[in-house]
PDB file of N, CA and C in Angstrom:
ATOM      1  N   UNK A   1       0.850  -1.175   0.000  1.00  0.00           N
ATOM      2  CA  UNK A   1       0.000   0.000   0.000  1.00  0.00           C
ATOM      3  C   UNK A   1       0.890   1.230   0.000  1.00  0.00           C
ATOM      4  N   UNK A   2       0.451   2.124  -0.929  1.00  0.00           N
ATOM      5  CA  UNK A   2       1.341   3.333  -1.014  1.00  0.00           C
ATOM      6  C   UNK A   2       0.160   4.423  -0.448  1.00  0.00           C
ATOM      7  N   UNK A   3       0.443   5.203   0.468  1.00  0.00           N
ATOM      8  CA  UNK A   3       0.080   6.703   0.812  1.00  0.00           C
ATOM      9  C   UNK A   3       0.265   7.808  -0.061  1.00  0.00           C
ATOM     10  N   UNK A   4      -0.588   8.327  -0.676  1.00  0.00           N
ATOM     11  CA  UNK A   4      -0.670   9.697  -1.349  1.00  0.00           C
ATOM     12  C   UNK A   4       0.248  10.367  -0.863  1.00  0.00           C
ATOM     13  N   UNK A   5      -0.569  11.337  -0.018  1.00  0.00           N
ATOM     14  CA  UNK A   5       0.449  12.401   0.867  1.00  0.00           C
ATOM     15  C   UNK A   5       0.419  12.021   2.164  1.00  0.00           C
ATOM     16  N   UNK A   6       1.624  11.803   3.433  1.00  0.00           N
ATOM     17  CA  UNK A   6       2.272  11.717   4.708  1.00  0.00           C
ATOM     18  C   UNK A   6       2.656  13.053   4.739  1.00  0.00           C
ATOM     19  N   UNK A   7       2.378  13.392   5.616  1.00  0.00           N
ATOM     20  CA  UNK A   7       2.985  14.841   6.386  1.00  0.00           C
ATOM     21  C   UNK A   7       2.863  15.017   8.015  1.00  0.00           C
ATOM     22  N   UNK A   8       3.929  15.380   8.476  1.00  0.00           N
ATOM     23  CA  UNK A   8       3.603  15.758   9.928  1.00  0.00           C
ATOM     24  C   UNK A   8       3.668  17.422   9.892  1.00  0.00           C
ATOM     25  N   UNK A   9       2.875  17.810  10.734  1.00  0.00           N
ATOM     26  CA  UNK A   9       3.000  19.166  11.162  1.00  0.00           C
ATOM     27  C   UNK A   9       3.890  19.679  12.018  1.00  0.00           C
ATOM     28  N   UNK A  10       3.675  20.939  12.577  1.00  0.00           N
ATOM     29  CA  UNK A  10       4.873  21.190  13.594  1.00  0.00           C
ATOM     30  C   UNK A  10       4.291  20.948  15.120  1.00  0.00           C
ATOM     31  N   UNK A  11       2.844  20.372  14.928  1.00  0.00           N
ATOM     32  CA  UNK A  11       2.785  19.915  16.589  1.00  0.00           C
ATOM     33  C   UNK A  11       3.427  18.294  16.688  1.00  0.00           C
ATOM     34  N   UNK A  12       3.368  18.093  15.269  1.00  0.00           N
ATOM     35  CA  UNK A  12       3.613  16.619  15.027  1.00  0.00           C
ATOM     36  C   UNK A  12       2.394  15.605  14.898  1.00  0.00           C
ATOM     37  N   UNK A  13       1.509  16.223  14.649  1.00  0.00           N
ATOM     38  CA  UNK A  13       0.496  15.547  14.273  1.00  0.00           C
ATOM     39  C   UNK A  13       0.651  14.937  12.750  1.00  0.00           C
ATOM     40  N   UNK A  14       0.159  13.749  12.612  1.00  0.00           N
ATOM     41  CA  UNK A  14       0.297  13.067  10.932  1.00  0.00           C
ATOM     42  C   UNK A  14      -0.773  13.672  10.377  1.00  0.00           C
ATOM     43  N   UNK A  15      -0.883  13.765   8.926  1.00  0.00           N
ATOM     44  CA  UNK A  15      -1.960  13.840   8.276  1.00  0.00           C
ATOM     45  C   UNK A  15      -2.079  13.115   6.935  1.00  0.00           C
ATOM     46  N   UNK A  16      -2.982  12.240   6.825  1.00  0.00           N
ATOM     47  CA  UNK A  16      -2.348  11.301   5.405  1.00  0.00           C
ATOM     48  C   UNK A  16      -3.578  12.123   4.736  1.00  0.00           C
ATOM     49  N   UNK A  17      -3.244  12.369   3.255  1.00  0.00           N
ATOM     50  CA  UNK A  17      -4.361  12.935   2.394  1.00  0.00           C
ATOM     51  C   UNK A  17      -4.540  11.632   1.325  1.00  0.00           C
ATOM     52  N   UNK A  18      -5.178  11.332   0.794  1.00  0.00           N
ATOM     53  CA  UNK A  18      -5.557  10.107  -0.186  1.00  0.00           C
ATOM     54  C   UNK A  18      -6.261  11.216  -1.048  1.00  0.00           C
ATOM     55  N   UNK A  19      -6.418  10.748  -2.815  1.00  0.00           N
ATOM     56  CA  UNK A  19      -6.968  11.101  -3.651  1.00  0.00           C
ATOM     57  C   UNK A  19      -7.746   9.962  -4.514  1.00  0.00           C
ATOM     58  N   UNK A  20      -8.868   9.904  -4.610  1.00  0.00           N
ATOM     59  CA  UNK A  20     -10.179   8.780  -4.690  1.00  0.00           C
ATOM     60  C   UNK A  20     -10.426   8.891  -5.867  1.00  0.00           C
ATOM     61  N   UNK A  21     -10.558   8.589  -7.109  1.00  0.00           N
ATOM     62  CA  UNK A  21     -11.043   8.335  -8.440  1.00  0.00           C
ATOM     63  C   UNK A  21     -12.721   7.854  -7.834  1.00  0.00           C
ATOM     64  N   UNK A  22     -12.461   7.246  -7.114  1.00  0.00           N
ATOM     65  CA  UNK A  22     -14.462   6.215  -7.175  1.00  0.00           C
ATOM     66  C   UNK A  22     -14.903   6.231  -5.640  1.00  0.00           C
ATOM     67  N   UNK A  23     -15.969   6.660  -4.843  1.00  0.00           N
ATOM     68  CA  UNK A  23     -16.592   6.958  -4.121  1.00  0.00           C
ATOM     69  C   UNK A  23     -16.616   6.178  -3.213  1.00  0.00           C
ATOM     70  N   UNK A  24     -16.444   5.028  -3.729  1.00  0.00           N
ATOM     71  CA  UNK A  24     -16.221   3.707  -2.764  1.00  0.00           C
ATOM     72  C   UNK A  24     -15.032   3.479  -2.325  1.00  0.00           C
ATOM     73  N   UNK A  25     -14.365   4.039  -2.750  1.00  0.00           N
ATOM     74  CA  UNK A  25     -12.993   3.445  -2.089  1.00  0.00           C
ATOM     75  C   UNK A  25     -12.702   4.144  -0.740  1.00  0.00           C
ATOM     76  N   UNK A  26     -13.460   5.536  -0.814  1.00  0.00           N
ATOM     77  CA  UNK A  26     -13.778   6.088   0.595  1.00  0.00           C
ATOM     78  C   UNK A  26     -14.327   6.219   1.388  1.00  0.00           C
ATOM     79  N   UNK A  27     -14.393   5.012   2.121  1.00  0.00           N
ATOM     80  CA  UNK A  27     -14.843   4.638   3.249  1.00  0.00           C
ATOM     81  C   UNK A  27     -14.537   4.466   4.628  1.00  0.00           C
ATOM     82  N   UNK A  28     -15.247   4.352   5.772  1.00  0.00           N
ATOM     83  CA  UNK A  28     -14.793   4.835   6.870  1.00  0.00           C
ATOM     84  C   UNK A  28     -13.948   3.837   7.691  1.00  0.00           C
ATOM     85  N   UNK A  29     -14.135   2.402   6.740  1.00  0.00           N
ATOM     86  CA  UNK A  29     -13.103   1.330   7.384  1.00  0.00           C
ATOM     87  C   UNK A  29     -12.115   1.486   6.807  1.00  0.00           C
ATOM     88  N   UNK A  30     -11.824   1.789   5.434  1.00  0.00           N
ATOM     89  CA  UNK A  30     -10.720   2.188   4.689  1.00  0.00           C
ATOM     90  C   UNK A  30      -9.708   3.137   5.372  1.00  0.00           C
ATOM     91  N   UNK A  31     -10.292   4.333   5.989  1.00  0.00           N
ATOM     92  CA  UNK A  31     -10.033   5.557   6.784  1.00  0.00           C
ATOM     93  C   UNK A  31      -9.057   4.884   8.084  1.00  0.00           C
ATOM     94  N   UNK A  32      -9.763   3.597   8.706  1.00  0.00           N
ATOM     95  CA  UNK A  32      -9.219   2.831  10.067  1.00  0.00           C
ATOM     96  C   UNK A  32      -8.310   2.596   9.541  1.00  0.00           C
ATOM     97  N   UNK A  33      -8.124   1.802   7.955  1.00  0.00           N
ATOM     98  CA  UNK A  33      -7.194   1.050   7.824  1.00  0.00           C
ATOM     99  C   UNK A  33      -5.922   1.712   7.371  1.00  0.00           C
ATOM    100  N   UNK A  34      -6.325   3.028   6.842  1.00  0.00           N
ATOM    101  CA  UNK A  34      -5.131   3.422   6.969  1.00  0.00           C
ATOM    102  C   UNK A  34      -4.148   4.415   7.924  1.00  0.00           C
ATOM    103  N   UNK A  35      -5.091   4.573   8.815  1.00  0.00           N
ATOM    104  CA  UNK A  35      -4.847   5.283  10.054  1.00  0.00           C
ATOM    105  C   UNK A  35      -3.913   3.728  11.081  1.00  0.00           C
ATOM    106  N   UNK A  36      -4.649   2.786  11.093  1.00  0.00           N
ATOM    107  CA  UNK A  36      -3.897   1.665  11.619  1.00  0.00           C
ATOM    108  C   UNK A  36      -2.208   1.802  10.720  1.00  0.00           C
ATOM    109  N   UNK A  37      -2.010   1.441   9.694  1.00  0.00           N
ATOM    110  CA  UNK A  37      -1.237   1.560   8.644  1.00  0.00           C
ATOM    111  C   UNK A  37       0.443   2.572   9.365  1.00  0.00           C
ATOM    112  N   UNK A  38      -0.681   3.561   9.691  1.00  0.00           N
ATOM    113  CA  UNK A  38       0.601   4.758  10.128  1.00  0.00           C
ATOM    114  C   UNK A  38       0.915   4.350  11.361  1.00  0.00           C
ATOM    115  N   UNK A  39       0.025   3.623  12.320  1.00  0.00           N
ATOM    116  CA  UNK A  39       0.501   3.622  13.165  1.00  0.00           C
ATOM    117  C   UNK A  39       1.528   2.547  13.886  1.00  0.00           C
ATOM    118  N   UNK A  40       0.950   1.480  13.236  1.00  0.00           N
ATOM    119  CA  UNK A  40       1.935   0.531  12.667  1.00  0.00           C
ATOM    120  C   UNK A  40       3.692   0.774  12.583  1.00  0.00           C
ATOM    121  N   UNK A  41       3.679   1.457  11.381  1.00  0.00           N
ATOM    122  CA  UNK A  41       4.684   2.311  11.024  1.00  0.00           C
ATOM    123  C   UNK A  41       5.532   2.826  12.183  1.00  0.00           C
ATOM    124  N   UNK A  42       4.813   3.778  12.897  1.00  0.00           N
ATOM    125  CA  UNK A  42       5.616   4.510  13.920  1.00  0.00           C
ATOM    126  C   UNK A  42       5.746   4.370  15.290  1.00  0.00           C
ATOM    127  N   UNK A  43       4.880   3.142  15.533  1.00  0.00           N
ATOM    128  CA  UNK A  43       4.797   2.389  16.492  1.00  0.00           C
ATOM    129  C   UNK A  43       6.575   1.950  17.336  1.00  0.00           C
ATOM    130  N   UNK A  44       7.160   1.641  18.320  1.00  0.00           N
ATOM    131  CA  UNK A  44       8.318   1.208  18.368  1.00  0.00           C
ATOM    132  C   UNK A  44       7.757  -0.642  19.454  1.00  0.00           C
ATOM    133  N   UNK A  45       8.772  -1.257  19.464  1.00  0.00           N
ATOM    134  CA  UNK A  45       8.528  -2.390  20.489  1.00  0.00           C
ATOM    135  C   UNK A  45       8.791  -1.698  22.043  1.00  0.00           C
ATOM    136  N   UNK A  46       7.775  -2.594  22.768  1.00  0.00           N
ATOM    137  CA  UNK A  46       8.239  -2.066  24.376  1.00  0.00           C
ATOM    138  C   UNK A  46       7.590  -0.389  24.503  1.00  0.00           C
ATOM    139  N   UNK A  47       7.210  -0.186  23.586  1.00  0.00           N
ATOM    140  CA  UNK A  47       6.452   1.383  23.842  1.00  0.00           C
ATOM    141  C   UNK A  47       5.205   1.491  24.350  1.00  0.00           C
ATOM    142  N   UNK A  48       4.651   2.238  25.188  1.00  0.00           N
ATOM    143  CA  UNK A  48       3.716   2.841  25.324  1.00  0.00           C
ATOM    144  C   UNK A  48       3.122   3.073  24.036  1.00  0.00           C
ATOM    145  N   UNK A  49       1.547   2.564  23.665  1.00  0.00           N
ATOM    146  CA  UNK A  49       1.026   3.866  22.299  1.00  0.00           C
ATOM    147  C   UNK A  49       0.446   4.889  22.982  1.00  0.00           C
ATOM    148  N   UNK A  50       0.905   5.424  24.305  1.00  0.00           N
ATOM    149  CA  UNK A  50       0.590   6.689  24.783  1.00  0.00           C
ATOM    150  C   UNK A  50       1.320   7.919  23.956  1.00  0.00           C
ATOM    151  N   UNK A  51       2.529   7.278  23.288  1.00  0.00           N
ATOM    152  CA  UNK A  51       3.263   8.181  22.539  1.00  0.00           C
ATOM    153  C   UNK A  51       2.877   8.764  20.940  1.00  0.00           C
ATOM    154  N   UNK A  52       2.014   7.568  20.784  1.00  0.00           N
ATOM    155  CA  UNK A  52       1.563   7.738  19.020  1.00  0.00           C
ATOM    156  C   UNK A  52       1.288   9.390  18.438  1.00  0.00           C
ATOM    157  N   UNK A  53       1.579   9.688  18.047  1.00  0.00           N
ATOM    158  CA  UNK A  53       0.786  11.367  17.689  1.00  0.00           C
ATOM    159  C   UNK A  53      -0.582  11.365  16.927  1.00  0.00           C
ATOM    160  N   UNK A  54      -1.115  12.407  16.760  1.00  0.00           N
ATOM    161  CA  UNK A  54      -3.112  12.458  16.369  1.00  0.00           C
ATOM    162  C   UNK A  54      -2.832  11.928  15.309  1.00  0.00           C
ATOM    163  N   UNK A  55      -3.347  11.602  14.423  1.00  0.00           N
ATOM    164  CA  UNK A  55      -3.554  11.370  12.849  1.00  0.00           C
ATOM    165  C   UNK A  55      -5.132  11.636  12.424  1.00  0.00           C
ATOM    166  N   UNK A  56      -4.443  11.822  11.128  1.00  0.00           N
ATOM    167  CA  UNK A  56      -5.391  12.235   9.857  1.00  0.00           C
ATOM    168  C   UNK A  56      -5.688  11.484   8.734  1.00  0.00           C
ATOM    169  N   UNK A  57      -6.598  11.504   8.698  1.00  0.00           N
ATOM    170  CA  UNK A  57      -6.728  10.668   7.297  1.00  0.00           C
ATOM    171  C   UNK A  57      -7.836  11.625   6.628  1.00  0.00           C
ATOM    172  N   UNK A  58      -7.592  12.313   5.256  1.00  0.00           N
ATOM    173  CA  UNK A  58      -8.589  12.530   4.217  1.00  0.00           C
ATOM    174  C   UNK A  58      -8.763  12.041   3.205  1.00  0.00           C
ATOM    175  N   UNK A  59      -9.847  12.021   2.697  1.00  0.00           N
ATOM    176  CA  UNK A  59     -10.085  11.727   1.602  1.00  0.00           C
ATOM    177  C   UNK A  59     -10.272  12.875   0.825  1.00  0.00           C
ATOM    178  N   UNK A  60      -9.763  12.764  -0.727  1.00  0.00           N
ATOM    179  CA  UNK A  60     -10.835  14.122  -1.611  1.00  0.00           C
ATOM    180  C   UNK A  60     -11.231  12.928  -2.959  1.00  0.00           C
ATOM    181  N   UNK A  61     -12.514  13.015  -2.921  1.00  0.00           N
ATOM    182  CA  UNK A  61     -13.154  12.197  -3.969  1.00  0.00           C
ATOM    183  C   UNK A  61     -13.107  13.284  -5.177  1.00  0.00           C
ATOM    184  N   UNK A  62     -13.336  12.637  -6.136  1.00  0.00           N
ATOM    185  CA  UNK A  62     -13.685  12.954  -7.596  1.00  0.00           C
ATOM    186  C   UNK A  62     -15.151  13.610  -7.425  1.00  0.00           C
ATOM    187  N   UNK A  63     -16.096  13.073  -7.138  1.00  0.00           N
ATOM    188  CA  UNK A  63     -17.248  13.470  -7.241  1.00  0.00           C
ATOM    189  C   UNK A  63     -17.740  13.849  -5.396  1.00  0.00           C
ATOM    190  N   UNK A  64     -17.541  14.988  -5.079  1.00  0.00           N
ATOM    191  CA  UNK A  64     -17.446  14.863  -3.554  1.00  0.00           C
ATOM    192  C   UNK A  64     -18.992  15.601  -2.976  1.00  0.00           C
ATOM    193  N   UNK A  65     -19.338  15.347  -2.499  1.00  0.00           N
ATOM    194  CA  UNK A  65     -21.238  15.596  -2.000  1.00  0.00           C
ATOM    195  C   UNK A  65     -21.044  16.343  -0.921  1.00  0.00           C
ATOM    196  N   UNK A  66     -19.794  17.011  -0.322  1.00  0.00           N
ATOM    197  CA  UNK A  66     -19.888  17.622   0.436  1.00  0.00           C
ATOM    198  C   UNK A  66     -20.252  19.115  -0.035  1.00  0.00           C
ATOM    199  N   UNK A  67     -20.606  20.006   0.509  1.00  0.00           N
ATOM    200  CA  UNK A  67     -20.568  21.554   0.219  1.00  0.00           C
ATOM    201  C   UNK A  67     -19.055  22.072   0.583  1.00  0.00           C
ATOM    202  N   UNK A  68     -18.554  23.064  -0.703  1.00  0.00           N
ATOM    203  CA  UNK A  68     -17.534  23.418  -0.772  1.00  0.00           C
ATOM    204  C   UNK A  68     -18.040  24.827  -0.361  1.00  0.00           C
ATOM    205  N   UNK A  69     -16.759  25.260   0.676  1.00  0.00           N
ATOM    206  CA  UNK A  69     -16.948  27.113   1.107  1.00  0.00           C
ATOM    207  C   UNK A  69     -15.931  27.855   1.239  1.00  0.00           C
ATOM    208  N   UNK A  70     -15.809  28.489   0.165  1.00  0.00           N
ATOM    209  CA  UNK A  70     -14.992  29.467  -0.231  1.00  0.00           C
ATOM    210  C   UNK A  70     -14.390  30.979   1.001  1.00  0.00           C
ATOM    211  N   UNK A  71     -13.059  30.980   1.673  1.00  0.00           N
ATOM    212  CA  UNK A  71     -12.951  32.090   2.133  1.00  0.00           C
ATOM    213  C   UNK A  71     -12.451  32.885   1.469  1.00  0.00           C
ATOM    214  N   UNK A  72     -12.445  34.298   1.811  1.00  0.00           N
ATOM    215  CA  UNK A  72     -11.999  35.989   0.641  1.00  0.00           C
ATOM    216  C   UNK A  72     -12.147  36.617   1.448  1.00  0.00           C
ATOM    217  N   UNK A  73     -11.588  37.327   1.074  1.00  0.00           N
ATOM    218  CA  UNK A  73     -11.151  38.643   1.758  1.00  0.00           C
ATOM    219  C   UNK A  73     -11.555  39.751   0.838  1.00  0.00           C
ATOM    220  N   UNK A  74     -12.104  40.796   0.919  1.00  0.00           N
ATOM    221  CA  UNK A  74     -13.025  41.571   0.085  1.00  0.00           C
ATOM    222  C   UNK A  74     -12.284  43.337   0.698  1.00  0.00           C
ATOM    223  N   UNK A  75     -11.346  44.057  -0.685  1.00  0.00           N
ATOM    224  CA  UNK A  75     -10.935  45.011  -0.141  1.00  0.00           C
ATOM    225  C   UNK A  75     -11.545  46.345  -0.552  1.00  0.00           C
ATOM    226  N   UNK A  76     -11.790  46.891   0.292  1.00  0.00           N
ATOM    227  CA  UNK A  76     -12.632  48.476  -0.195  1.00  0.00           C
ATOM    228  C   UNK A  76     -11.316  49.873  -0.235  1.00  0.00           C
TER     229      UNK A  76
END
């Protein structure tokens, strides 16, 4: 399995972004599975997962049903 985009921030939070061709592929077990995936990853032996950092997982579908909202700044 390859990850789109991995990024940590500067609190250190992960954020994986995925890009979806088909509607189905974004789903909310899909979402676990790749949130498991990272954590996996950064997991160490003998650790606490008190240490894990937040993660993210998005999706952006092709055909997306959410409402999109535009911010601007409007100068007089």
């Amino acid at each position: 399995m390859v990850l789109d985009c991995l990024c940590m921030d500067k609190e250190g939070n992960i954020h994986n972004i995925e890009l979806q061709n088909d509607s189905l592929g974004a789903s909310p077990k899909r979402a676990r599975y790749h949130s498991g995936l990272i954590d996996m990853n950064i997991s160490k032996k003998g650790k606490s997962f008190d240490y894990l950092p937040e993660s993210y997982v998005i999706f952006i579908k092709k055909h997306c049903t959410l409402p999109v909202y535009w911010d601007y700044t409007v100068f007089f």
